[in-house]
C-alpha atoms as a PDB file:
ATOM      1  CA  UNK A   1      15.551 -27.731  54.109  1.00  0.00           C
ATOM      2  CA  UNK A   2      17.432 -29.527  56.595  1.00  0.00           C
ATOM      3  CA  UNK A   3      18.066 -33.205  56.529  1.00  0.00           C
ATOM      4  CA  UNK A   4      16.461 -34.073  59.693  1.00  0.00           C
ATOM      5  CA  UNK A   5      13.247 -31.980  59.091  1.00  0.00           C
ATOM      6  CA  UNK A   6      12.711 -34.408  55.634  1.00  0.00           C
ATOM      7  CA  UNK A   7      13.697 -37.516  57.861  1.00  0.00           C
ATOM      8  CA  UNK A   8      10.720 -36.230  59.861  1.00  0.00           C
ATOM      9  CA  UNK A   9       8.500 -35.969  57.169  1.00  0.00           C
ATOM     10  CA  UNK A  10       9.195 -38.914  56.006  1.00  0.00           C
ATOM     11  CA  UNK A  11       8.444 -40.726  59.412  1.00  0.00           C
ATOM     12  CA  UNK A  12       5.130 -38.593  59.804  1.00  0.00           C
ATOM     13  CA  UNK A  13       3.855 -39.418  56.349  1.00  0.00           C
ATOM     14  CA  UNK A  14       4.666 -42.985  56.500  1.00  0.00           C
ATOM     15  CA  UNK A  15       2.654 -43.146  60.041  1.00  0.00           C
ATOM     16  CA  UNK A  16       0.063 -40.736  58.706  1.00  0.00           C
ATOM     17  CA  UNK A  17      -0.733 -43.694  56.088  1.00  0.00           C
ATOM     18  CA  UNK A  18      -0.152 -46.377  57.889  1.00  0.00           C
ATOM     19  CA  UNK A  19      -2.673 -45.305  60.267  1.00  0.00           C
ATOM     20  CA  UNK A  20      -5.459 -44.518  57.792  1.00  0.00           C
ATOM     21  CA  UNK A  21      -4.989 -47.329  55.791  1.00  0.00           C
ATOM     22  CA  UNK A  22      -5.588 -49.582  59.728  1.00  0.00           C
ATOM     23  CA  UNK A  23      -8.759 -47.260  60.122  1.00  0.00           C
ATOM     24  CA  UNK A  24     -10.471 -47.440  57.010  1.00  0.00           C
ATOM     25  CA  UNK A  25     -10.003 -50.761  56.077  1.00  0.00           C
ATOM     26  CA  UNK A  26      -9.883 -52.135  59.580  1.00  0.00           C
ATOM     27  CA  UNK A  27      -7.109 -54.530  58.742  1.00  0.00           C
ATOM     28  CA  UNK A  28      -3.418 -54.021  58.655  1.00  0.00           C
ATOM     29  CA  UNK A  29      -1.356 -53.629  55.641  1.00  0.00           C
ATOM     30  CA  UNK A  30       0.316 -57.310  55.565  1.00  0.00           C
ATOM     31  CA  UNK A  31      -3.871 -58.412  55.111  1.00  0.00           C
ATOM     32  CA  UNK A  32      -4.581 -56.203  51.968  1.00  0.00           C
ATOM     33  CA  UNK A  33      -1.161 -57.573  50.243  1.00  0.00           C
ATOM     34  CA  UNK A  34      -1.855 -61.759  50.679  1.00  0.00           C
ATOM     35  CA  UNK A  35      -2.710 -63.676  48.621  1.00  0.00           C
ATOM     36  CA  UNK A  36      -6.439 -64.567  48.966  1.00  0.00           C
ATOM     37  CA  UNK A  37      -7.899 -68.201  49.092  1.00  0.00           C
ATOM     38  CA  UNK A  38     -10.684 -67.699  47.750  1.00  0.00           C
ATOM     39  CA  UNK A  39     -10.430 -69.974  44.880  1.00  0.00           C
ATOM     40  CA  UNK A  40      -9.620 -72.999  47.534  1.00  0.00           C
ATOM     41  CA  UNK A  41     -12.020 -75.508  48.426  1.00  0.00           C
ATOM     42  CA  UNK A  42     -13.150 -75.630  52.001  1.00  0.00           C
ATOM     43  CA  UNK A  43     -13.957 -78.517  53.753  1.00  0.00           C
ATOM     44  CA  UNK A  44     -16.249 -77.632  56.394  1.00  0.00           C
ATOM     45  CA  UNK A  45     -18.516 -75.746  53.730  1.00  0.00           C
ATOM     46  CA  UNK A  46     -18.795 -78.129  51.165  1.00  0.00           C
ATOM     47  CA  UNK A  47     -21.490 -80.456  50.688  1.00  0.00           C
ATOM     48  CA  UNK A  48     -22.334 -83.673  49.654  1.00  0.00           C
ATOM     49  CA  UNK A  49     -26.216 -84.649  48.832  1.00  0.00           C
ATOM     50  CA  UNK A  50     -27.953 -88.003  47.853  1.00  0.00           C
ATOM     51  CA  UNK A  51     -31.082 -89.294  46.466  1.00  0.00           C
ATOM     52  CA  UNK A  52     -32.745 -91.363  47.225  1.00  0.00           C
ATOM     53  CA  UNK A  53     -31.556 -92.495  50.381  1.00  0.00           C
ATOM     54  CA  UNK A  54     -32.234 -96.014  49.549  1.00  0.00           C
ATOM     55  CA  UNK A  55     -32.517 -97.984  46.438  1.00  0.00           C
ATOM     56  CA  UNK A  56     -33.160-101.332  45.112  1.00  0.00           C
ATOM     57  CA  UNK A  57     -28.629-103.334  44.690  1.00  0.00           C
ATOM     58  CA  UNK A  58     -29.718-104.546  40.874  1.00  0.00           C
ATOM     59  CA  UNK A  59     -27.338-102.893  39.450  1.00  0.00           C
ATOM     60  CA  UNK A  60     -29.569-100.842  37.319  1.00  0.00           C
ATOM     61  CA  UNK A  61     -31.299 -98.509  39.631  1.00  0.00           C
ATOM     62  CA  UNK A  62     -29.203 -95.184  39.855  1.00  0.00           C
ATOM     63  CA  UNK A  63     -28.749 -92.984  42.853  1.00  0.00           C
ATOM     64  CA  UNK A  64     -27.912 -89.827  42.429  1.00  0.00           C
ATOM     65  CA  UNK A  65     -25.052 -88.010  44.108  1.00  0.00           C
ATOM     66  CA  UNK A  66     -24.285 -84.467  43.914  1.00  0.00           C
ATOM     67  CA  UNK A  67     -21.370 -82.493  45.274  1.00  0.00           C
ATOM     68  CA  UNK A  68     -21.116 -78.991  45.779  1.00  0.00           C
ATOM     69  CA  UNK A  69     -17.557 -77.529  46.375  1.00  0.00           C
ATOM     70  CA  UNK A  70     -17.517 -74.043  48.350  1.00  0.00           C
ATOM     71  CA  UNK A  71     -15.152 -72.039  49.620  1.00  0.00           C
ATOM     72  CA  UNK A  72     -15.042 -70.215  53.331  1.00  0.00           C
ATOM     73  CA  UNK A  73     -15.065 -66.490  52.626  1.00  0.00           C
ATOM     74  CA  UNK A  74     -15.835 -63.039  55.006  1.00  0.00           C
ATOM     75  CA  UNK A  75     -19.122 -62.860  53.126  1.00  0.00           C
ATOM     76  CA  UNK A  76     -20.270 -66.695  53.193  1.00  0.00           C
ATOM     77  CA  UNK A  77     -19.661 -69.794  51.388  1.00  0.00           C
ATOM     78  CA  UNK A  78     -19.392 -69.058  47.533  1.00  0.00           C
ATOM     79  CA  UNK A  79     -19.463 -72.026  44.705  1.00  0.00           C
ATOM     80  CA  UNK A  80     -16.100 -72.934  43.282  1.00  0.00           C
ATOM     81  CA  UNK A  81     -16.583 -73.861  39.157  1.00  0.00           C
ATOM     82  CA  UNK A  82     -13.903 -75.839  37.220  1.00  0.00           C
ATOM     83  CA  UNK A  83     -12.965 -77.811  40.826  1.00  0.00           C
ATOM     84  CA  UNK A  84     -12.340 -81.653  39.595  1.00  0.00           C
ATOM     85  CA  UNK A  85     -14.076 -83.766  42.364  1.00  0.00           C
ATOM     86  CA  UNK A  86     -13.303 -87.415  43.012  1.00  0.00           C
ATOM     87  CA  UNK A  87     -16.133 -89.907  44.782  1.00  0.00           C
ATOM     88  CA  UNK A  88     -15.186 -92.769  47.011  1.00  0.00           C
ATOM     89  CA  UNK A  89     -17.643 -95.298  47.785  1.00  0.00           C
ATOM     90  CA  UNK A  90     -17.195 -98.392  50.169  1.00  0.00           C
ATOM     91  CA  UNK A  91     -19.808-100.319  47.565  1.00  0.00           C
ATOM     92  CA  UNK A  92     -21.161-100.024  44.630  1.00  0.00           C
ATOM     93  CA  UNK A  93     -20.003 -98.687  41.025  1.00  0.00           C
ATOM     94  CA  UNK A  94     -19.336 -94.885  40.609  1.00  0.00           C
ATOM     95  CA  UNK A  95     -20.006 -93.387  37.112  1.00  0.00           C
ATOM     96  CA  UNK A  96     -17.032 -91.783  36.767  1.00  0.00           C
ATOM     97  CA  UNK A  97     -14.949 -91.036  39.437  1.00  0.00           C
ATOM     98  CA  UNK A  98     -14.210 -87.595  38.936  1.00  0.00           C
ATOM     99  CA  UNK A  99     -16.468 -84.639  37.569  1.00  0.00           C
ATOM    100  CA  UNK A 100     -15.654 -81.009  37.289  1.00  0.00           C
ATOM    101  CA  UNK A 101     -17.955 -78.377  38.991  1.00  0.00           C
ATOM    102  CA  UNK A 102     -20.374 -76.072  37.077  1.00  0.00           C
ATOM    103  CA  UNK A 103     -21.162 -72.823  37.382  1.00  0.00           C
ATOM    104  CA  UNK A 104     -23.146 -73.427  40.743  1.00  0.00           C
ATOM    105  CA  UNK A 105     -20.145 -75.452  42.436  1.00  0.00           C
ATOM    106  CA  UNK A 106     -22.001 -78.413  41.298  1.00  0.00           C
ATOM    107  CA  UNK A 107     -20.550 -81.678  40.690  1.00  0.00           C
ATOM    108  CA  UNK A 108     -22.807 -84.548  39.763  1.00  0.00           C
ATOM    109  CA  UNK A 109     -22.283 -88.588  39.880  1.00  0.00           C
ATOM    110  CA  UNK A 110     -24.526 -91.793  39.761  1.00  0.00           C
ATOM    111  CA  UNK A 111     -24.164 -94.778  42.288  1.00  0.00           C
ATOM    112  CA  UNK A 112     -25.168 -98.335  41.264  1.00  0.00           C
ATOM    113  CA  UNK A 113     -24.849-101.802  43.431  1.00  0.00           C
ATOM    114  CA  UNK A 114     -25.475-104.894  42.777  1.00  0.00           C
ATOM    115  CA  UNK A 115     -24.919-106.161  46.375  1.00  0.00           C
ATOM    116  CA  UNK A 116     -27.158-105.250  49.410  1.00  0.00           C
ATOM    117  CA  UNK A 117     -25.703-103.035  51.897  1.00  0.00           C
ATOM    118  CA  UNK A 118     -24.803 -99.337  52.817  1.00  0.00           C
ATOM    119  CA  UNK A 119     -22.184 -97.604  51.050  1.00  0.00           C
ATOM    120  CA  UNK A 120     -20.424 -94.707  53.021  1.00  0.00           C
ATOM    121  CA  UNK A 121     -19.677 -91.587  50.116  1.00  0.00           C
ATOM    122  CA  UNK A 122     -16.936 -89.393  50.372  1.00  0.00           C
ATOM    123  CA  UNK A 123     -15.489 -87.077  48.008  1.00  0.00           C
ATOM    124  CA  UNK A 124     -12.276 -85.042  47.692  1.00  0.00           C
ATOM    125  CA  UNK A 125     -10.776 -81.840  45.504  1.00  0.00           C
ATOM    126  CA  UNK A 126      -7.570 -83.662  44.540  1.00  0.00           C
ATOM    127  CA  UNK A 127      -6.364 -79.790  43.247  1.00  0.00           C
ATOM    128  CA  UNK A 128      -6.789 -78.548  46.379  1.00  0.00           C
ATOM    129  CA  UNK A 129      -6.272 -81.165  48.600  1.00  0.00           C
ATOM    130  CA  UNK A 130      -9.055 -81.218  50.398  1.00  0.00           C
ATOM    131  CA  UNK A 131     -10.978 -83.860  51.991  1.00  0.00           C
ATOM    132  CA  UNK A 132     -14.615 -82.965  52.773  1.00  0.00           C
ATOM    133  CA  UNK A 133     -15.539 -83.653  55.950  1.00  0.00           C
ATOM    134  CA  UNK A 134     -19.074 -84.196  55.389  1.00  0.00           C
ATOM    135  CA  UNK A 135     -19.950 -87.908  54.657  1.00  0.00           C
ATOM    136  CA  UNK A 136     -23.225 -89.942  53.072  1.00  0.00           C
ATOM    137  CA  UNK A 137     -24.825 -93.082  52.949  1.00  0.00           C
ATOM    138  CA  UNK A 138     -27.094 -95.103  50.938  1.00  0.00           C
ATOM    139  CA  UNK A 139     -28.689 -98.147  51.806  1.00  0.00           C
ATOM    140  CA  UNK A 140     -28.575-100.982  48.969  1.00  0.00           C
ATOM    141  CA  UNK A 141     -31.886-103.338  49.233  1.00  0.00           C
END
C-alpha cells in the first residue's frame, strides 16, 4: 500500500471513533477522561438540620444538630462518608467541633447555652473547602 492511502485510513478511523464515541455517550472525549468530583462536597446540596428549634440556655438541655454532606452529581445529590465537618456557632458550646460523616453523609453534634439568645449554625468541609451555604438557628430561652 501506498503511504497516503494509510494516512487516509488513519484519518478515517480516527474520525470514525471520534464520532461514535460523541454519539453514544453524548459527551466528547475530553468529558469521559476528567477527573470526576464526585467525592467533593457541594455546597448548595448539603444540609444542615436542628432540633428542637428552641430550648431552655441552662446549659444542660442539648439540641441536636445534624449535618449531612452531599455531593452535586448527573443523577442527584449522593451522601459523602468519611467527610470531617466543622460547626460554628455564634453562642453556645459545641460538642466537638468536628465529626466525620457516616455511611448516610451524616454528621451529628450537640448545642448547649447557658445564655439566652439565638445562635446562627454554620458548618464547613475543611477537606474540601467548602462552606455550606445553608444556615440554622436556635433560639436559647
Amino acid at each position: 500500500m501506498d503511504k497516503k492511502l494509510i494516512g487516509l485510513m488513519v484519518i478515517f478511523f480516527l474520525s470514525f471513533a471520534l464520532f461514535t464515541s460523541i454519539m453514544i455517550f453524548n459527551k466528547p472525549l475530553s468529558k469521559l477522561t476528567r477527573a470526576s468530583n464526585a467525592f467533593s462536597a457541594d455546597s448548595d446540596s448539603s444540609l444542615i438540620l436542628v432540633w428542637p428549634l428552641t430550648a431552655k440556655a441552662d446549659g444542660k438541655t442539648r439540641v441536636e444538630v445534624n449535618v449531612f454532606i452531599r455531593n452535586n452529581s448527573q443523577n442527584g445529590a449522593l451522601a459523602l462518608s468519611n467527610k470531617v465537618v466543622k460547626l460554628n456557632s455564634t453562642l453556645g458550646t459545641i460538642s466537638g467541633n468536628n465529626a466525620s460523616t457516616n455511611k448516610q453523609g451524616k454528621a451529628t453534634f450537640s448545642l448547649t447555652s447557658d445564655a439566652t439568645g439565638i445562635a446562627e449554625i454554620t458548618a464547613e468541609v475543611p477537606g474540601d473547602n467548602v462552606l455550606i451555604k445553608q444556615k440554622t438557628s436556635v433560639k436559647f430561652e
